[in-house]
Protein backbone atom coordinates (compact mmCIF):
# COMPACT_ATOMS: atom_id res chain seq x y z
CA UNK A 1 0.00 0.00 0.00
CA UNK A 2 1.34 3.65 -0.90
CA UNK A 3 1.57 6.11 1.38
CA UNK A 4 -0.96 8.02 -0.42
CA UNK A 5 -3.37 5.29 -0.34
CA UNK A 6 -2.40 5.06 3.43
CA UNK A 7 -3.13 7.81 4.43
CA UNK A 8 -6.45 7.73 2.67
CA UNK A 9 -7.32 4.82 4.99
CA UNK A 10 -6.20 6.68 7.80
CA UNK A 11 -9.13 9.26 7.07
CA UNK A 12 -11.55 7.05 6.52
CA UNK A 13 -10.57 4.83 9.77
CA UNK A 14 -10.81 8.63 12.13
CA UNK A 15 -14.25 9.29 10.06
CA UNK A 16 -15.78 5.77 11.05
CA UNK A 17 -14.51 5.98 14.51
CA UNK A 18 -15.70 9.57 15.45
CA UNK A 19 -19.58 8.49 13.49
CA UNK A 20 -19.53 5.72 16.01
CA UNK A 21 -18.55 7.87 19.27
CA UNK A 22 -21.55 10.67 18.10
CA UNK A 23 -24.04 7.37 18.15
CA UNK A 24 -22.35 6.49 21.52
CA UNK A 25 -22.85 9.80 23.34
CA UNK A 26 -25.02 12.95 23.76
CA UNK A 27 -24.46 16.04 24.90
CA UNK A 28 -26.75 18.26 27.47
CA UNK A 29 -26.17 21.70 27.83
CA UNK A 30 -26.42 22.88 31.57
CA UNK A 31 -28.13 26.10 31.70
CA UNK A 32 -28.06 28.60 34.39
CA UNK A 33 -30.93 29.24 37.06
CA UNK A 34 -33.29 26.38 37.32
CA UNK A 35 -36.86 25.67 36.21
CA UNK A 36 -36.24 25.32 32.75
CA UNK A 37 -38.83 23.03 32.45
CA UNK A 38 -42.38 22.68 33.06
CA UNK A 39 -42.80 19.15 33.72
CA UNK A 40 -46.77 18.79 31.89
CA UNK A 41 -45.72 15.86 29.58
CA UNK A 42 -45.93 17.76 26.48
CA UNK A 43 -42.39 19.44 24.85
CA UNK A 44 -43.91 22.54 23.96
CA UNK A 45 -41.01 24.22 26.03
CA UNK A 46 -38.63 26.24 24.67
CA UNK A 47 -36.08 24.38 25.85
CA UNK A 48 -37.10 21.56 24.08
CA UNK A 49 -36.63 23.26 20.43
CA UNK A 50 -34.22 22.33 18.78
CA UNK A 51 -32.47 19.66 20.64
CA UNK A 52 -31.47 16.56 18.92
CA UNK A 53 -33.39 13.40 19.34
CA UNK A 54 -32.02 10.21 20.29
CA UNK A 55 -33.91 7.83 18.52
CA UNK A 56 -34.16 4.05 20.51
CA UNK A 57 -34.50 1.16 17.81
CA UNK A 58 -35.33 -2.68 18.48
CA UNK A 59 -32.25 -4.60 17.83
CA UNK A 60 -33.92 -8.34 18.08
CA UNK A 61 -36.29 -7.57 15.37
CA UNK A 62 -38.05 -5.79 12.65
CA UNK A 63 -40.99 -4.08 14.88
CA UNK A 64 -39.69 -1.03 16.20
CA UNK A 65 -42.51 1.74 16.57
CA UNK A 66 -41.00 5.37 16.84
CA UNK A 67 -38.98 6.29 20.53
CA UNK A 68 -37.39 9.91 20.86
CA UNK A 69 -35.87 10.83 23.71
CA UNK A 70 -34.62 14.49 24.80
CA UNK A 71 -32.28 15.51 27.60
CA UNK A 72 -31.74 19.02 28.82
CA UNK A 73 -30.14 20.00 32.35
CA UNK A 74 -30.39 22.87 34.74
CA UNK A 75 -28.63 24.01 38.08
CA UNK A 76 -31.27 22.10 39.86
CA UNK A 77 -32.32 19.30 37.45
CA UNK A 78 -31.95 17.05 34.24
CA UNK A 79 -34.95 16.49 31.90
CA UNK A 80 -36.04 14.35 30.08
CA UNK A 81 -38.45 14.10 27.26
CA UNK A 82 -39.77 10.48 25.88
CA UNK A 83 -42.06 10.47 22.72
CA UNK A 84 -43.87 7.17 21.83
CA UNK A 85 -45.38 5.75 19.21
CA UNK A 86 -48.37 3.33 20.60
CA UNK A 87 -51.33 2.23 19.20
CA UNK A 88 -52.05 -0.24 22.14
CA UNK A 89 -50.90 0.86 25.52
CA UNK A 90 -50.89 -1.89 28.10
CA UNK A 91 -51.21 -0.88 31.82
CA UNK A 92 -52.09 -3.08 34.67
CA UNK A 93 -55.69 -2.17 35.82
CA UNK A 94 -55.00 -3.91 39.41
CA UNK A 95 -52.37 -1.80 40.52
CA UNK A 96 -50.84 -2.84 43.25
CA UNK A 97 -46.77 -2.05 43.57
CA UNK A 98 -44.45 -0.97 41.55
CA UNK A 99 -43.47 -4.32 40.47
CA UNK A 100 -46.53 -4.22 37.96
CA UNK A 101 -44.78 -1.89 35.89
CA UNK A 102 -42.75 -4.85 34.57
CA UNK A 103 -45.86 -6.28 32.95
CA UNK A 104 -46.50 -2.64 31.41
CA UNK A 105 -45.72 -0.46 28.08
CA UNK A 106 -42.74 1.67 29.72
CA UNK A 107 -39.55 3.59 29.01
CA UNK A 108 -36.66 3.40 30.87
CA UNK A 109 -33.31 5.05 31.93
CA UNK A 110 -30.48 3.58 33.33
CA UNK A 111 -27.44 5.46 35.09
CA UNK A 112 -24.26 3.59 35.57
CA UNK A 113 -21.63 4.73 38.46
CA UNK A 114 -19.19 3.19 36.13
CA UNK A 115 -18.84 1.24 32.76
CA UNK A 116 -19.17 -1.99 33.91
CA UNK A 117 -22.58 -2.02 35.92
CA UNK A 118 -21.02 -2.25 39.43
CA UNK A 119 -23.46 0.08 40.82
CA UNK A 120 -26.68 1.47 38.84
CA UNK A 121 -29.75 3.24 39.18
CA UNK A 122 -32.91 2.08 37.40
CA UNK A 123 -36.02 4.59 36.18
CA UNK A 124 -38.70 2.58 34.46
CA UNK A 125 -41.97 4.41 33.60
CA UNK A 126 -45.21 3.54 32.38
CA UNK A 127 -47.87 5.02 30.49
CA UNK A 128 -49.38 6.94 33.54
CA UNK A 129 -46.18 7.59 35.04
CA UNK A 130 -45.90 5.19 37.73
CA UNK A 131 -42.64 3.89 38.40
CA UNK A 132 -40.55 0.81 39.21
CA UNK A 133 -37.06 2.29 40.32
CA UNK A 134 -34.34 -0.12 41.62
CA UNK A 135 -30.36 -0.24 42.40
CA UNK A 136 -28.57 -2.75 40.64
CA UNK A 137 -25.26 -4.89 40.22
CA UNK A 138 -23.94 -6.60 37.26
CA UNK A 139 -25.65 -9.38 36.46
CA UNK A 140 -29.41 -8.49 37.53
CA UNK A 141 -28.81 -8.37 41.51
CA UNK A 142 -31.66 -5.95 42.19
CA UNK A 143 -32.79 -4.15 45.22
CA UNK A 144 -36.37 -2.46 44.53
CA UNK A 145 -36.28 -1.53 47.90
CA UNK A 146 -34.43 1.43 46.62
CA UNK A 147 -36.89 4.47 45.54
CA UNK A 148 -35.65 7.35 43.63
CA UNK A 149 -33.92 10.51 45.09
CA UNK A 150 -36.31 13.84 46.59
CA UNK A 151 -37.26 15.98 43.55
CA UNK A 152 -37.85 13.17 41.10
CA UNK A 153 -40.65 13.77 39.24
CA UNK A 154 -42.36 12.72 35.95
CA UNK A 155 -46.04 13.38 34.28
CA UNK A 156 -47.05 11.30 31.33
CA UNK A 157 -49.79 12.12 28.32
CA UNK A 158 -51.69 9.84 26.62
CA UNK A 159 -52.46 10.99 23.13
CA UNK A 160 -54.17 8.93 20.31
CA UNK A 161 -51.45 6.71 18.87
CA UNK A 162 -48.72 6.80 21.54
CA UNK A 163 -47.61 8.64 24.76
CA UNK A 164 -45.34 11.17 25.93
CA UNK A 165 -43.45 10.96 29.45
CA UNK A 166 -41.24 14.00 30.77
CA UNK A 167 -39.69 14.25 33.95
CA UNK A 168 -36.88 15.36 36.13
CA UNK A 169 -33.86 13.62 38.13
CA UNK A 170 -31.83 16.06 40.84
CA UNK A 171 -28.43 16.72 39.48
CA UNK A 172 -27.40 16.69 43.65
CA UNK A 173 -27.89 12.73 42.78
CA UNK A 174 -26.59 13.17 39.41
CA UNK A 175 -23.05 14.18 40.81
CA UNK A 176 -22.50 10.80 42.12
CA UNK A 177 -22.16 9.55 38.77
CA UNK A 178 -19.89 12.16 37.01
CA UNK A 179 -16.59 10.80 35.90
CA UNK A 180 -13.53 12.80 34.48
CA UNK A 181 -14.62 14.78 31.27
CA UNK A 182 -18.00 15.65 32.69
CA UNK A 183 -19.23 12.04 31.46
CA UNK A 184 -21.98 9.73 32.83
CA UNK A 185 -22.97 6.45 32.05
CA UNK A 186 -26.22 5.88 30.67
CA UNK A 187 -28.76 3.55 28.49
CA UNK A 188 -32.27 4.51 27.38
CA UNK A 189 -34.70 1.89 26.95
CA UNK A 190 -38.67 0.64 25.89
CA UNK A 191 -40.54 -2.34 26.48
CA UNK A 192 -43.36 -2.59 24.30
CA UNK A 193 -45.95 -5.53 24.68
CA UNK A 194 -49.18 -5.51 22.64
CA UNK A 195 -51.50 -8.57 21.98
CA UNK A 196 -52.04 -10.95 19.63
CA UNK A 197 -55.18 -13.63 20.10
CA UNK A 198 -54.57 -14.70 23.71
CA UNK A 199 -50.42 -13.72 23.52
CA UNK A 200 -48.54 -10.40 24.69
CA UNK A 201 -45.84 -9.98 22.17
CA UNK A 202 -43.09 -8.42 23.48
CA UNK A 203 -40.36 -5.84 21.65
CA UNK A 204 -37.87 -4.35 23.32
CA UNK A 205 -36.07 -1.11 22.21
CA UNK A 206 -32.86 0.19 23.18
CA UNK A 207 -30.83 3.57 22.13
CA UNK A 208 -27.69 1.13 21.93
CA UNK A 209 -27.47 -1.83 20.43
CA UNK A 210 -25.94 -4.48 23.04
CA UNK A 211 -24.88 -7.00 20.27
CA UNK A 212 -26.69 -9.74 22.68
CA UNK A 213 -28.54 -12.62 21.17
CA UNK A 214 -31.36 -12.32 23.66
CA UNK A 215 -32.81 -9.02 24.75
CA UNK A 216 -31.09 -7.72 28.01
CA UNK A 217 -30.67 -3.78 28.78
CA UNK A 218 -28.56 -5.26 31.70
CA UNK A 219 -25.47 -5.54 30.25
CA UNK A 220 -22.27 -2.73 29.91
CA UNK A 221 -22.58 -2.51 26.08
CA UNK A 222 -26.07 -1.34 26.44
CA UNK A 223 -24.61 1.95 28.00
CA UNK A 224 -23.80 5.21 26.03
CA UNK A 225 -22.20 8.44 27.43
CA UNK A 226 -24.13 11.66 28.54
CA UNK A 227 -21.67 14.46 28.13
CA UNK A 228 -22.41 17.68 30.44
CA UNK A 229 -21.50 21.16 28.67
């Protein structure tokens, strides 16, 4: 090979890298002051405009209705914005615990206090906004004992065709997870179950692919990296 040619390769190597580290992080701004956001579960904000999407895709399969996802920070909080594509929402009628949400349509967020899942913090959210939130270890110890920090808060809307759930997570419990280069460890998630005859089928979305052969969101190549600016 020439050195020409080379270097050519060279390019091309740095261009296919970088592409794959922009579909492996996102960056949220950190504005000044605090209440940025109305949490109302609709984005008509204006710090929602303009904000790139992260769009969650089902990597066992060809069904994969539309998943955005938004982030946006504050002093006080981060946000975050989940639009959903649904024609059948399934919620448990017979609510009893949190643990129902597992047999519910839900999103889901995951923060990691490092890259291998030693320590991580589990958001998942229905329909309605109720929430299973656990602490976790790699692989699937679970304590759902653990319920999520003061000033969480999330409000979900139910529109024809889909959903939209927005909420907030303190950035005082954030900090705990910040590692050099303002980065934190995170995955972003769906679980969507409809019904066929007497079946629920189940999908399941995530914003990175794992590269597993079964789904599982609890694995370290699920995570991506939230950059703070």
């Amino acid at each position: 090979m020439n050195s020409k040619m080379h270097k050519i390769m060279l390019i091309l190597l740095a261009g296919l890298l970088a592409c794959c580290q922009h579909e492996r992080t996102y960056q949220v701004v950190v504005h000044t002051g605090d209440k940025l956001v109305a949490i109302d579960g609709v984005s008509d904000d204006a710090a929602w405009q303009g904000i790139r999407q992260i769009a969650l895709s089902n990597p066992w399969g060809e069904h994969s209705p539309k998943t955005t996802l938004k982030l946006t920070a504050d002093s006080r909080n981060l946000y975050f914005f989940f639009d959903v594509d649904d024609e059948e929402i399934l919620l448990v009628t017979e609510y009893t615990n949190k643990r129902d949400v597992e047999k519910e349509d839900r999103v889901e967020l995951f923060f990691s206090k490092d890259k291998k899942m030693n320590d991580y913090y589990c958001f998942e959210i229905d329909a309605e906004g109720r929430t299973l939130s656990y602490r976790c270890s790699y692989y699937r110890i679970f304590d759902f004992d653990w319920d999520p920090p003061a000033g969480f808060r999330v409000v979900c809307q139910i529109r024809p065709g889909g959903y939209s759930v927005e909420g907030c997570i303190p950035m005082d419990f954030l900090r705990g997870f910040v590692q050099k280069g303002n980065q934190i460890y995170f995955g972003a998630y769906r679980a969507e179950f409809s019904r066929k005859d007497d079946q629920i089928i189940e999908t399941w979305q995530s914003w990175i692919n794992p590269s597993t052969t079964e789904p599982d969101f609890h694995v370290p190549a699920s995570l991506g990296l939230m950059i703070l600016k």
